[in-house]
Protein backbone atom coordinates (compact mmCIF):
# COMPACT_ATOMS: atom_id res chain seq x y z
CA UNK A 1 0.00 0.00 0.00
CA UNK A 2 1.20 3.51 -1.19
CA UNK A 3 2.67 5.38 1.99
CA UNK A 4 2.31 8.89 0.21
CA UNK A 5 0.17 11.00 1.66
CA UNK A 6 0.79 13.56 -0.66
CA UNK A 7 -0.62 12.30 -3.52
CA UNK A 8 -2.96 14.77 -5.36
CA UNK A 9 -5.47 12.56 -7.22
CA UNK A 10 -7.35 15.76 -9.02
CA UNK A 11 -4.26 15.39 -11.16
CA UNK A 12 -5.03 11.96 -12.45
CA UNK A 13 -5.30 12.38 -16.20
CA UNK A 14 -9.51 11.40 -17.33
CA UNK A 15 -8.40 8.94 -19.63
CA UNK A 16 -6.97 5.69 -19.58
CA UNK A 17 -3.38 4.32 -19.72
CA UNK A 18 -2.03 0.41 -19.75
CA UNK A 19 1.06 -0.08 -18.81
CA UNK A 20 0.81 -3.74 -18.11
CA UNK A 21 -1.78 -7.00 -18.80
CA UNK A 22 -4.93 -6.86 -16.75
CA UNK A 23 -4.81 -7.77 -13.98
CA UNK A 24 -1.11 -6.28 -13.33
CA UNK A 25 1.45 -8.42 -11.54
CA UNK A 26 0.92 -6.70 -8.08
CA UNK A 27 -2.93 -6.50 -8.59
CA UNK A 28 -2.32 -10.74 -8.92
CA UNK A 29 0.47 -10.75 -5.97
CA UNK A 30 -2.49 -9.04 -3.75
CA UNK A 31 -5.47 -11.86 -5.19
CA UNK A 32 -3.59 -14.48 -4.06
CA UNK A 33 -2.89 -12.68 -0.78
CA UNK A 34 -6.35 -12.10 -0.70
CA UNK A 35 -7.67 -15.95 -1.04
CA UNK A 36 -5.56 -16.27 2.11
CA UNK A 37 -7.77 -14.66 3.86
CA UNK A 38 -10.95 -13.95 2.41
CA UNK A 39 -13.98 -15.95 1.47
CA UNK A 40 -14.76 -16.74 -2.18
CA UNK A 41 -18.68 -15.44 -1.04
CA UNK A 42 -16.80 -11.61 -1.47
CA UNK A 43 -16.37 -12.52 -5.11
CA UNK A 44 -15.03 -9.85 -7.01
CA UNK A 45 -15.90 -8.92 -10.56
CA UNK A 46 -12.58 -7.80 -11.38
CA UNK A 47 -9.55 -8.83 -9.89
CA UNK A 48 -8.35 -5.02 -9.96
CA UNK A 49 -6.55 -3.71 -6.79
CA UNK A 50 -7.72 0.01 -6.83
CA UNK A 51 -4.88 2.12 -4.92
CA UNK A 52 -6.46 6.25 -6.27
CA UNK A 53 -9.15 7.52 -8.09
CA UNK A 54 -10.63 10.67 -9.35
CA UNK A 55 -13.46 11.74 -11.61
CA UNK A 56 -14.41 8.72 -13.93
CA UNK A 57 -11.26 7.29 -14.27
CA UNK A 58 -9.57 4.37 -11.22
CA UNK A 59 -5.81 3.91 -10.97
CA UNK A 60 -4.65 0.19 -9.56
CA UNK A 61 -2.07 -0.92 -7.68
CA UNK A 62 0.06 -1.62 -11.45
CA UNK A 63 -0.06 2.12 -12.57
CA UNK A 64 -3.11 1.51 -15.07
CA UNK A 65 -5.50 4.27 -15.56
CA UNK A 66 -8.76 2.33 -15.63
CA UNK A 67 -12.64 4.18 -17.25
CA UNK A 68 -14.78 3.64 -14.76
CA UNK A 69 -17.80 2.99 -16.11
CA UNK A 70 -19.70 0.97 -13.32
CA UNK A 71 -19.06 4.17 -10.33
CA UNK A 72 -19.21 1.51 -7.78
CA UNK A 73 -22.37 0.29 -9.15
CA UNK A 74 -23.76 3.67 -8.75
CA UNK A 75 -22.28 4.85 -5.75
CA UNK A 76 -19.95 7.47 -7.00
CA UNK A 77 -22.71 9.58 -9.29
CA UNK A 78 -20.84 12.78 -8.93
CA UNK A 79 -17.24 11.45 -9.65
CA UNK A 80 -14.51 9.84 -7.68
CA UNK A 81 -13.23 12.34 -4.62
CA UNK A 82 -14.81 14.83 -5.09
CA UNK A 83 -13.16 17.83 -3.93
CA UNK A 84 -15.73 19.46 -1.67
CA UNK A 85 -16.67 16.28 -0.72
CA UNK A 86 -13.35 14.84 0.32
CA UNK A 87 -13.01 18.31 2.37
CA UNK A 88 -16.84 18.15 3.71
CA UNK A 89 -15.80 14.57 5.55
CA UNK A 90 -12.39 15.09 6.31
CA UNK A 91 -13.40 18.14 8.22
CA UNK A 92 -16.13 16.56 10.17
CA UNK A 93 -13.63 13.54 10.95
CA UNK A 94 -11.30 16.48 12.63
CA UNK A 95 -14.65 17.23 14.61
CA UNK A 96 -16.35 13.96 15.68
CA UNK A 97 -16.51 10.67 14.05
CA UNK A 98 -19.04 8.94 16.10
CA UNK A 99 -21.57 9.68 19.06
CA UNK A 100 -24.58 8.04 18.07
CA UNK A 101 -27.34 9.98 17.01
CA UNK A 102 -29.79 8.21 19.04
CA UNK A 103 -27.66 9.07 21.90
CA UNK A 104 -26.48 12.42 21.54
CA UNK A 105 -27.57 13.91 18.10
CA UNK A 106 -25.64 15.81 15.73
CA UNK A 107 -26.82 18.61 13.31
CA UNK A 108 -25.48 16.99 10.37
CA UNK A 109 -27.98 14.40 10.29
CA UNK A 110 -30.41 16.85 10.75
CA UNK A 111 -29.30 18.55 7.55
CA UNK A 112 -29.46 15.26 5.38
CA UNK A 113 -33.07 14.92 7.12
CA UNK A 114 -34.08 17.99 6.31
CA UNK A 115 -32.53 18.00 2.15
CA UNK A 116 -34.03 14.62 1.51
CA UNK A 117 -37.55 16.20 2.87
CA UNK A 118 -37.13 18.93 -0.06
CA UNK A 119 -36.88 16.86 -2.57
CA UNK A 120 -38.82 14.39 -1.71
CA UNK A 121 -41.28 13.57 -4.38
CA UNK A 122 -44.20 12.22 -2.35
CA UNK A 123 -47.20 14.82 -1.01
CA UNK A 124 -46.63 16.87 2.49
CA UNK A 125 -44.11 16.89 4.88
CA UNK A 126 -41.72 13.84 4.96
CA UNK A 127 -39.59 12.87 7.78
CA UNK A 128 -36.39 10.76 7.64
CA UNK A 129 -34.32 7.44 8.99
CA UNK A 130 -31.07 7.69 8.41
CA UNK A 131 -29.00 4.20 8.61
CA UNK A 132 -25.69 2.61 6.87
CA UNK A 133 -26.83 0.51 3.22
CA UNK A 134 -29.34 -0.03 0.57
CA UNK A 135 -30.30 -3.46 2.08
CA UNK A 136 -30.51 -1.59 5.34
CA UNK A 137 -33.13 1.16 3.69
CA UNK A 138 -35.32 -1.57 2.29
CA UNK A 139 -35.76 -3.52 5.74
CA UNK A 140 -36.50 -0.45 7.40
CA UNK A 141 -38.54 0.26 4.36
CA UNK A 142 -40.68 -2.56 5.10
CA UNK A 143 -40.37 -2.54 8.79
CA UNK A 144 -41.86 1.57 8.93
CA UNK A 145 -45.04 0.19 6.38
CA UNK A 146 -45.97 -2.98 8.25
CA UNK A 147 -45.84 -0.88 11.68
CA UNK A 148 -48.03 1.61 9.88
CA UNK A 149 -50.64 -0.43 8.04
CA UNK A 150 -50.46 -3.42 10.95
CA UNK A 151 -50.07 -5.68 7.87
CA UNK A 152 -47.57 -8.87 6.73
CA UNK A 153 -47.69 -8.88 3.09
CA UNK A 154 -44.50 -7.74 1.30
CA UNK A 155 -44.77 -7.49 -3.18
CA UNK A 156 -41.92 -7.53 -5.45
CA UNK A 157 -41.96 -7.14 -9.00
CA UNK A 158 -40.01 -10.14 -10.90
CA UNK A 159 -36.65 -9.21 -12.04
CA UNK A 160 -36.37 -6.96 -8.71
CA UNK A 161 -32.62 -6.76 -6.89
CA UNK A 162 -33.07 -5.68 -3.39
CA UNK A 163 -30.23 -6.68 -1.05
CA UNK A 164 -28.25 -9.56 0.44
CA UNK A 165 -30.07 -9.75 4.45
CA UNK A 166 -32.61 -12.16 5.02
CA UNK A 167 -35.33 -10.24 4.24
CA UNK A 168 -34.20 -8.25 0.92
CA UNK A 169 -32.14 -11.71 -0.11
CA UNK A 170 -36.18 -13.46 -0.02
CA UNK A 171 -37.51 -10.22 -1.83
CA UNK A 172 -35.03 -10.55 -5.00
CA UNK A 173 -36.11 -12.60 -8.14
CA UNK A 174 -33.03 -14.23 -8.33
CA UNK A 175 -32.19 -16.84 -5.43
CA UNK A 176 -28.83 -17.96 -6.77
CA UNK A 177 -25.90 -16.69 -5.39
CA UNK A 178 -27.90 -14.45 -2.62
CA UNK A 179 -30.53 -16.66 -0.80
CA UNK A 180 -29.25 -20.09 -2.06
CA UNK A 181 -28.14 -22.85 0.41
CA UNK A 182 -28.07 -19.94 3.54
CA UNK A 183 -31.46 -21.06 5.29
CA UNK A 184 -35.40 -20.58 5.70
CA UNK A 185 -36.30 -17.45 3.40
CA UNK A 186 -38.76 -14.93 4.72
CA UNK A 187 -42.30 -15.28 4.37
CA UNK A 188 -45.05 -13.08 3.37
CA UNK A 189 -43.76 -12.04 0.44
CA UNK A 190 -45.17 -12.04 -3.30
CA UNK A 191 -43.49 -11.74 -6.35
CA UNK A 192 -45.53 -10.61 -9.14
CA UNK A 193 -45.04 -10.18 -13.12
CA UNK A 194 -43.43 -6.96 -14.11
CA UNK A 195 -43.23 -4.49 -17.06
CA UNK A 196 -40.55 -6.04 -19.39
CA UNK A 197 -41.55 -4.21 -22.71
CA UNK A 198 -38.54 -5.95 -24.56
CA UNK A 199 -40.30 -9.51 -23.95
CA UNK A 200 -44.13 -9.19 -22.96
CA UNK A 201 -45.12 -7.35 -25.30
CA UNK A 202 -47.76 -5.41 -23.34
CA UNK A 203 -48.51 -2.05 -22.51
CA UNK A 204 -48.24 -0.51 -18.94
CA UNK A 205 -52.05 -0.77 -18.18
CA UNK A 206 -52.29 -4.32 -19.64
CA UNK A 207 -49.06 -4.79 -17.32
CA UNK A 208 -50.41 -3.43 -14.31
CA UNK A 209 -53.93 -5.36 -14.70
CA UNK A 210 -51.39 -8.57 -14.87
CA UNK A 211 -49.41 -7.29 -11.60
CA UNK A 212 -52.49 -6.69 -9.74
CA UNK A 213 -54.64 -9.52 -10.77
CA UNK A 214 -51.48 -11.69 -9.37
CA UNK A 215 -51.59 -10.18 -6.02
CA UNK A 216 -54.85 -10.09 -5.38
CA UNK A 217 -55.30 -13.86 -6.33
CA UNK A 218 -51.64 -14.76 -3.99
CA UNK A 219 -51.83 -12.32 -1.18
CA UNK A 220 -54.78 -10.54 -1.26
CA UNK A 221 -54.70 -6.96 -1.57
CA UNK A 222 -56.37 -6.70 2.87
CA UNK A 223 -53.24 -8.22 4.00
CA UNK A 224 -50.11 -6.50 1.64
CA UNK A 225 -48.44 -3.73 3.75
CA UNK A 226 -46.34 -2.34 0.74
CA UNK A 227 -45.40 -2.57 -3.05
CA UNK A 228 -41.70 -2.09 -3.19
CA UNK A 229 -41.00 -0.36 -6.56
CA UNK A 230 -37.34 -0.13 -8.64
CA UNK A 231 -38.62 2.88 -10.87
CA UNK A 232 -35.75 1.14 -13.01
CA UNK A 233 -34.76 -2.11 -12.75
CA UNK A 234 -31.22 -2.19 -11.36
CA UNK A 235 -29.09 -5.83 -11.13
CA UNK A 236 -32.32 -7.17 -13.02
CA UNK A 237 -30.83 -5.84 -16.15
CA UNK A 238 -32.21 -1.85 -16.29
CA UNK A 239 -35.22 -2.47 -16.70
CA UNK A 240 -37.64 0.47 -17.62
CA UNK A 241 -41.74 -0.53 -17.14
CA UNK A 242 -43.90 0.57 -20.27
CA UNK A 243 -45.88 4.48 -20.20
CA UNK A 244 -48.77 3.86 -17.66
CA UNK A 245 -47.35 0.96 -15.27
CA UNK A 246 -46.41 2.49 -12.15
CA UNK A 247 -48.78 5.02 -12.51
CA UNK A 248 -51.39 2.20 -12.51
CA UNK A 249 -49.98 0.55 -9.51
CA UNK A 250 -49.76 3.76 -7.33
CA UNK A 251 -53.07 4.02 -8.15
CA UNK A 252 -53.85 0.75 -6.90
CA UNK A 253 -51.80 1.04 -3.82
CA UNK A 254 -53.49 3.95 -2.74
CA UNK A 255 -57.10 2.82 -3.39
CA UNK A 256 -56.38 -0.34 -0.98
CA UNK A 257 -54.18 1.35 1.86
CA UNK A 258 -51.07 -0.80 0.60
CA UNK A 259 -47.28 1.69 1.14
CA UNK A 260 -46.08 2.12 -2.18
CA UNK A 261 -42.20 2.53 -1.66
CA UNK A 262 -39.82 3.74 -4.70
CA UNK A 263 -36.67 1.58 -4.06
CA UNK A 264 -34.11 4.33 -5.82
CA UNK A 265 -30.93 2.58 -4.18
CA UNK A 266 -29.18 2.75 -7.65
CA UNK A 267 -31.02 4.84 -9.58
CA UNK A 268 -31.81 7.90 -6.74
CA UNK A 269 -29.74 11.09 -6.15
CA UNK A 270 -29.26 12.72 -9.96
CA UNK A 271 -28.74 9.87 -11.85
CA UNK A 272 -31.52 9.17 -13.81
CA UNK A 273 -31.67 13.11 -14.88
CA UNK A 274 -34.59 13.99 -11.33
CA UNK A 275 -33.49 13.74 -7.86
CA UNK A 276 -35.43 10.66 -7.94
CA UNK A 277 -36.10 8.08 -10.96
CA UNK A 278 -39.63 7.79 -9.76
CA UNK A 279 -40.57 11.81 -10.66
CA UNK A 280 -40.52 10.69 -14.38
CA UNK A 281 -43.41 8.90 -14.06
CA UNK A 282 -45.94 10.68 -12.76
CA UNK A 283 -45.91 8.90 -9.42
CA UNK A 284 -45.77 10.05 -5.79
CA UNK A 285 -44.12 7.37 -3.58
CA UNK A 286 -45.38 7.06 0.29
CA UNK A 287 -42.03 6.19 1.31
CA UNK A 288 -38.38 6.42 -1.36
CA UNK A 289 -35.26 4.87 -0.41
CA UNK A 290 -31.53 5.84 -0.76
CA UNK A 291 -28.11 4.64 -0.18
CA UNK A 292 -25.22 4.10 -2.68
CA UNK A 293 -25.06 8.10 -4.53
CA UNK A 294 -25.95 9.70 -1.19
CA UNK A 295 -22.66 10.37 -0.15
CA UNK A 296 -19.98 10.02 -2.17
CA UNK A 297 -18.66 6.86 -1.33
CA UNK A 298 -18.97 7.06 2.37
CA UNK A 299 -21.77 4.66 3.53
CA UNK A 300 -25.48 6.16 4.18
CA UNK A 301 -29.21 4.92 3.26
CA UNK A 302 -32.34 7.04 3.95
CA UNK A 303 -35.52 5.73 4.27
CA UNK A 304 -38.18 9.03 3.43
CA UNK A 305 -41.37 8.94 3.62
CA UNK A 306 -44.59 10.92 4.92
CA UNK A 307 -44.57 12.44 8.59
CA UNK A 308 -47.64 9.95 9.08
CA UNK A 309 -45.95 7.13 8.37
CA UNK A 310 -42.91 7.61 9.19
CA UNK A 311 -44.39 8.65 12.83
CA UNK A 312 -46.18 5.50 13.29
CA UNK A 313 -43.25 3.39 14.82
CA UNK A 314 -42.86 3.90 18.73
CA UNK A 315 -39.50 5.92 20.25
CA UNK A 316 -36.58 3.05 20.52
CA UNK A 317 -37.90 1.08 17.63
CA UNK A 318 -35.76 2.80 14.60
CA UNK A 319 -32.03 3.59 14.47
CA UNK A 320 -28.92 1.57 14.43
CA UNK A 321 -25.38 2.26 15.87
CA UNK A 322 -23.94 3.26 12.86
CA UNK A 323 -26.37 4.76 11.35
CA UNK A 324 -26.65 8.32 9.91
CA UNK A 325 -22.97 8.71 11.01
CA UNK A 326 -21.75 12.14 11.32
CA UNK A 327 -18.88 11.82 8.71
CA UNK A 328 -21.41 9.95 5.89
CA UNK A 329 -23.79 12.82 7.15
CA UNK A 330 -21.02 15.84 6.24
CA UNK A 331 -20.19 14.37 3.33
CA UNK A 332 -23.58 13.66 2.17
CA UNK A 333 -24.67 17.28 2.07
CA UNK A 334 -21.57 18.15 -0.11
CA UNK A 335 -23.54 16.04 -2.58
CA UNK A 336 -26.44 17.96 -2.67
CA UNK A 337 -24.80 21.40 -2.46
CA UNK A 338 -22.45 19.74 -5.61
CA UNK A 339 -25.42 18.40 -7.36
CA UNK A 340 -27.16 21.99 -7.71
CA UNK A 341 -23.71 23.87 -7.82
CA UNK A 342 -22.70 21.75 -11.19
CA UNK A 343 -26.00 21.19 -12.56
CA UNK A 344 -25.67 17.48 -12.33
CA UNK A 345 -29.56 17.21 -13.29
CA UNK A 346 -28.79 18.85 -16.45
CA UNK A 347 -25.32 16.76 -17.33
CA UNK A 348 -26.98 13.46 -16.52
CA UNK A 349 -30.18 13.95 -18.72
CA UNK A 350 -27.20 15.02 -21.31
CA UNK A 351 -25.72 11.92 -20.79
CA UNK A 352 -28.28 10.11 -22.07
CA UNK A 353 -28.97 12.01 -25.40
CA UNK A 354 -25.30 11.11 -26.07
CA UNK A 355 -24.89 8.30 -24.57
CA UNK A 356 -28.28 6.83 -25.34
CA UNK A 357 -27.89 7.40 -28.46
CA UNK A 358 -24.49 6.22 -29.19
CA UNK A 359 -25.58 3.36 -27.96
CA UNK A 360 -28.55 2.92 -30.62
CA UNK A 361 -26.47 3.77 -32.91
CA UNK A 362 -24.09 0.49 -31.72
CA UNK A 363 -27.39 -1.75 -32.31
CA UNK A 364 -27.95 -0.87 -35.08
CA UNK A 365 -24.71 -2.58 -36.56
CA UNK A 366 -24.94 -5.80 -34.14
CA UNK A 367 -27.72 -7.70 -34.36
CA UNK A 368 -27.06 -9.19 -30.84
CA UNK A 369 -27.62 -5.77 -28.82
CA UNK A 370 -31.72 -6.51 -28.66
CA UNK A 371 -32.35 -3.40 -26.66
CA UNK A 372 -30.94 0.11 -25.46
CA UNK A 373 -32.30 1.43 -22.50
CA UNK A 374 -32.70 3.46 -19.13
CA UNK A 375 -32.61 6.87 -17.88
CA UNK A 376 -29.69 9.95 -17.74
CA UNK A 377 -26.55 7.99 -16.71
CA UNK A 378 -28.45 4.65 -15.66
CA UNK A 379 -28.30 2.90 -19.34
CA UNK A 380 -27.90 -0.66 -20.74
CA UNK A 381 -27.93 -2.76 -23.22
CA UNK A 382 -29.26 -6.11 -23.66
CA UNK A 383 -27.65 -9.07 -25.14
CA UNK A 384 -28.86 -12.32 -27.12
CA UNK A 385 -28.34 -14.62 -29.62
CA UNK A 386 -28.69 -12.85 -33.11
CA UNK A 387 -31.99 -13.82 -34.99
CA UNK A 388 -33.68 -15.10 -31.36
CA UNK A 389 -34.38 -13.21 -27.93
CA UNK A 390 -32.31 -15.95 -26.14
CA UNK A 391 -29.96 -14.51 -23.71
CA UNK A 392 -26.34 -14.90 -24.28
CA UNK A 393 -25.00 -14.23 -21.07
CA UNK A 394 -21.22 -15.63 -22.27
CA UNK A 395 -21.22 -12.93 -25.09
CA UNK A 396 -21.95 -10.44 -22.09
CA UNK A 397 -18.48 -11.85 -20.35
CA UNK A 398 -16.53 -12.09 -23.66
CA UNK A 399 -17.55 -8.40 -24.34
CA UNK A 400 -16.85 -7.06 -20.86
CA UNK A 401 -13.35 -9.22 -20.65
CA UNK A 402 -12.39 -8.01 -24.29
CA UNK A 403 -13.37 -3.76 -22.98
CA UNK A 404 -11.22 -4.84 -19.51
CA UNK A 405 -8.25 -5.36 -21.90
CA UNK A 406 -8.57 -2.07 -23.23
CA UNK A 407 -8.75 -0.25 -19.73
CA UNK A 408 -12.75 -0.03 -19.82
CA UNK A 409 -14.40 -1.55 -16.79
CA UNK A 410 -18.21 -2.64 -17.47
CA UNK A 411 -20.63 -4.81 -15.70
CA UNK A 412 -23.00 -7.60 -16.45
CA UNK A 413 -26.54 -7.17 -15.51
CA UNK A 414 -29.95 -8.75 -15.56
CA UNK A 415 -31.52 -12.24 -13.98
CA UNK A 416 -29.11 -14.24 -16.51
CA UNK A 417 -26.21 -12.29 -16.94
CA UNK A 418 -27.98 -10.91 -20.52
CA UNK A 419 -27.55 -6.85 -20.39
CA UNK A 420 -24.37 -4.57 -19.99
CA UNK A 421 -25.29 -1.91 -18.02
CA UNK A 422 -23.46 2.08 -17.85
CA UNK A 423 -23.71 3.72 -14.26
CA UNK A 424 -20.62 6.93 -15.27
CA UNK A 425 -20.71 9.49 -13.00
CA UNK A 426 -22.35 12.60 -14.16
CA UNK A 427 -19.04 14.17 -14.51
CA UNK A 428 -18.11 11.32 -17.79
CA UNK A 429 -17.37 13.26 -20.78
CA UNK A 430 -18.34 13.32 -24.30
CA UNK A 431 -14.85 11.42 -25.57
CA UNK A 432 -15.18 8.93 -22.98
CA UNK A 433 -18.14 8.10 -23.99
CA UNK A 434 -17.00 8.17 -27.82
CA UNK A 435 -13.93 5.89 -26.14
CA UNK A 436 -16.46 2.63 -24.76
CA UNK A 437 -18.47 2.81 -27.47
CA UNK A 438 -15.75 2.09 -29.52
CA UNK A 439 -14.07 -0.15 -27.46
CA UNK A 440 -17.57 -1.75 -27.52
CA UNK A 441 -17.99 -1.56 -31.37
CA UNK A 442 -14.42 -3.77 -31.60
CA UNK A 443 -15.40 -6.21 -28.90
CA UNK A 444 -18.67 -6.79 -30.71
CA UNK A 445 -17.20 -6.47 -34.38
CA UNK A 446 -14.57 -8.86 -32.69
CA UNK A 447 -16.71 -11.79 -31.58
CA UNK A 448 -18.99 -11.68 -34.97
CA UNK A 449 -15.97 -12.53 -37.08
C-alpha cells in the first residue's frame, strides 16, 4: 500500500493508460494474498486492486488508468473524490466521528433529514431514517409500512434486486448466489409479473392489470403492507416498465391502503436526470429509499417517507449504531450542495442524449444488442443470440473481458447475466463516452468474425 500522503489525485489524467496486462502483476500478488484470507462469497468482478481515483477514471495498484464505467455500481454519481466532498468529511472527521445519534444527536444528520424532505417527491411533509446501506433502507422500508398499516404482506416485481439480508435476499427474483443454500427465506412475500416491454409485449395498463390480478389472487390486496418499486430495474438488467405501469400501480396502492415505496438505491440522487427516478413517471411514492449516490462513497441509506408514516413506529424502535454517522452525514450534504452547484440534473439527462444514443447507434450494426435502454446515466444494453431473444449471457463476459483489456471496466446485468449496463458518473465526458463505445464496437465487431 502507497505510503504517500501527498498524492494529489485531481491530477489523475480522465483517460486511460495500460502499462501492463490486466490484472497487473501486483494487482495478482495481492489476489492471491487475498484468497488467504478472504472468502470466495466476497467474489469480485474484477480482480483489480484500486490504490487512487478521481473523476471517472480508477488507478490500480500496477499504474493503469482504468474508465470507470460501473461508479461503484452507482455509488460514485458525482465522480470519484470529489473535492468538496473529500473536504466536507475530512473536516467533520477532525470534529467527531461517532456519538450516536440516538444518543447524543448531531446537526449533520439533521441537515441530510431535512434536504431529503425537499426533494422528496411524495405529497406533504416527509420525515427521515437515516442508517448505513441499501439493504438496510429496504428492511427499514418494510419494517416503517408494516408498523403503519399493521399488515404482513410484502410485493416484489419479478426481475427486482433488493439486497443480500434475510429479508431483501427473499424479496429478489433471483435466489442464486444471494438466498441459495443460507437457510429458511422470509415469508409473506409475493413476487408478481413486471413491465418487461422488450419480452411481454404489453402495454403498462395491460401490465399493471397482470401485476395486480397476481396479487390479489396470492396475497390478497387486505393483507399487503407495501409494493416495493425499482422505478428502473437495477441488477435485473435496467429495466424500464412501459408508459402507464407504475402510474397504474400507485393508483392501486393507494385505493387499498397498501405503502407504495420507490426503491431508488441505484437509480436515486441525480442519476436518472430527477433527484429521484420515480418523478418521471408521474408517481408520488409514500415512502423512497436511498443509499449508494448519497454520499460520495462514504456509507449512508435514507428511508423518506410521509410524517404519518414515518411517525407510526414507537421511540426506541428505529435507528442503528452506525447509522446516519456524522462523517457519511457531512459528506452527504456536499452532494447535494455539488449536485445543484454543477448542474448534475442537467449533465446526466445530457448523458443520455449522447450516450443513449451512441448506444442505438451500436445496435444498429450488431444484431445481438436486442435493446438500449434506461434513464440519464443509468443505461444498458441487452444481449442475445442474433436472430432469437435468447440470452447470451457468455457474449456479455466475452464483451466485458475483451473492454477490460482495453482499460474499460463494465458490468453484467440482468436475472441471466444478458444486459451490460453504464452507471458513469455525471461528470463522464463526451470522448469517454466516444472511447467505450468504440471499445464496444471492436469487442462486438470482434466476436462476430
Amino acid at each position: 500500500m502507497s505510503t504517500d500522503s501527498h498524492i494529489d489525485v485531481s491530477e489523475i489524467p480522465q483517460e486511460p493508460l495500460l502499462l501492463t496486462e490486466i490484472p497487473g502483476p501486483r494487482s495478482r500478488e495481492l489476489h492471491a494474498r487475498r484468497q488467504a484470507v478472504v472468502p470466495p462469497g466476497v467474489h469480485s468482478v474484477m480482480p483489480l486492486y484500486i490504490e487512487r481515483a478521481h473523476g471517472s477514471i480508477l488507478v490500480d495498484v500496477d499504474g493503469n488508468r482504468i474508465v470507470d464505467v460501473c461508479g461503484g455500481i452507482g455509488v460514485t454519481t458525482i465522480g470519484h473524490t470529489d473535492e468538496a466532498v473529500v473536504a466536507a468529511a475530512r473536516e467533520q472527521m477532525g470534529r467527531v466521528t461517532h456519538t450516536l445519534f440516538t444518543m447524543t444527536p448531531y446537526e449533520s444528520y439533521v441537515e441530510v433529514a431535512e434536504l431529503l424532505a425537499k426533494y422528496f417527491p411524495g405529497e406533504g411533509q416527509a420525515k427521515t431514517l437515516l442508517m448505513n446501506s441499501g439493504a438496510e433502507a429496504v428492511e427499514n422500508g418494510v419494517k416503517i409500512a408494516r408498523k403503519f398499516t399493521g399488515r404482513p404482506g410484502v410485493a416484489v416485481l419479478e426481475h427486482a434486486y433488493h439486497g443480500r439480508t434475510m429479508l431483501t435476499s427473499s424479496m429478489n427474483f433471483k435466489g442464486a448466489p444471494y438466498a441459495a443454500g443460507y437457510g429458511p427465506r422470509a415469508g409473506d412475500i409475493y413476487k408478481a409479473p413486471n413491465s418487461y416491454p422488450l419480452r411481454d409485449g404489453l402495454s403498462g395498463l395491460e401490465a399493471a392489470a397482470r401485476t395486480i390480478a397476481y396479487l390479489e389472487k396470492t396475497a390478497g390486496a387486505e393483507d399487503l403492507a407495501c409494493l416495493v418499486v425499482e422505478p428502473v430495474q437495477g441488477e435485473g438488467g435496467f429495466i424500464v416498465p412501459a408508459d402507464g405501469y407504475l402510474p397504474a400501480l400507485a393508483e392501486w396502492c393507494r385505493a387499498n391502503g397498501i405503502v407504495f415505496i420507490s426503491d431508488e438505491v441505484q437509480a436515486g440522487l441525480a442519476r436518472t436526470g430527477t433527484m429521484f427516478a420515480i418523478e418521471q413517471f408521474g408517481v408520488q411514492p409514500d415512502i423512497v429509499l436511498t443509499a449508494k449516490g448519497i454520499a460520495g462513497g462514504m456509507p449512508l441509506a435514507g428511508i423518506t417517507g410521509r410524517a404519518e408514516i414515518m411517525d407510526s413506529s414507537q421511540p426506541g424502535g428505529l435507528g442503528g449504531t452506525f447509522g446516519g454517522n456524522p462523517v457519511s452525514c457531512a459528506a452527504a450534504v456536499a452532494v447535494f450542495n455539488q449536485i445543484e452547484n454543477d448542474q448534475l440534473l442537467a449533465r446526466a439527462k445530457h448523458i443520455e442524449d449522447v450516450f443513449k444514443g451512441a448506444l442505438t447507434d451500436l445496435a444498429a450494426k450488431h444484431e445481438a444488442i436486442a435493446d438500449v435502454r434506461g434513464l440519464g446515466a443509468m443505461l444498458a444494453i441487452e444481449i442475445v443470440k442474433p436472430g432469437t431473444l435468447d440470452h447470451d449471457a457468455a457474449l456479455v463476459q466475452r464483451v466485458i473481458d475483451r473492454a477490460a483489456q482495453q482499460g474499460v471496466l463494465l458490468l453484467s446485468a440482468g436475472a441471466y447475466g444478458n444486459a451490460i449496463r453504464f452507471l458513469p458518473s455525471l461528470q463522464f465526458t463526451d470522448e469517454l463516452i466516444a472511447l467505450v463505445v468504440r471499445v464496444l464496437d471492436e469487442a462486438f465487431a470482434a466476436e462476430a468474425a
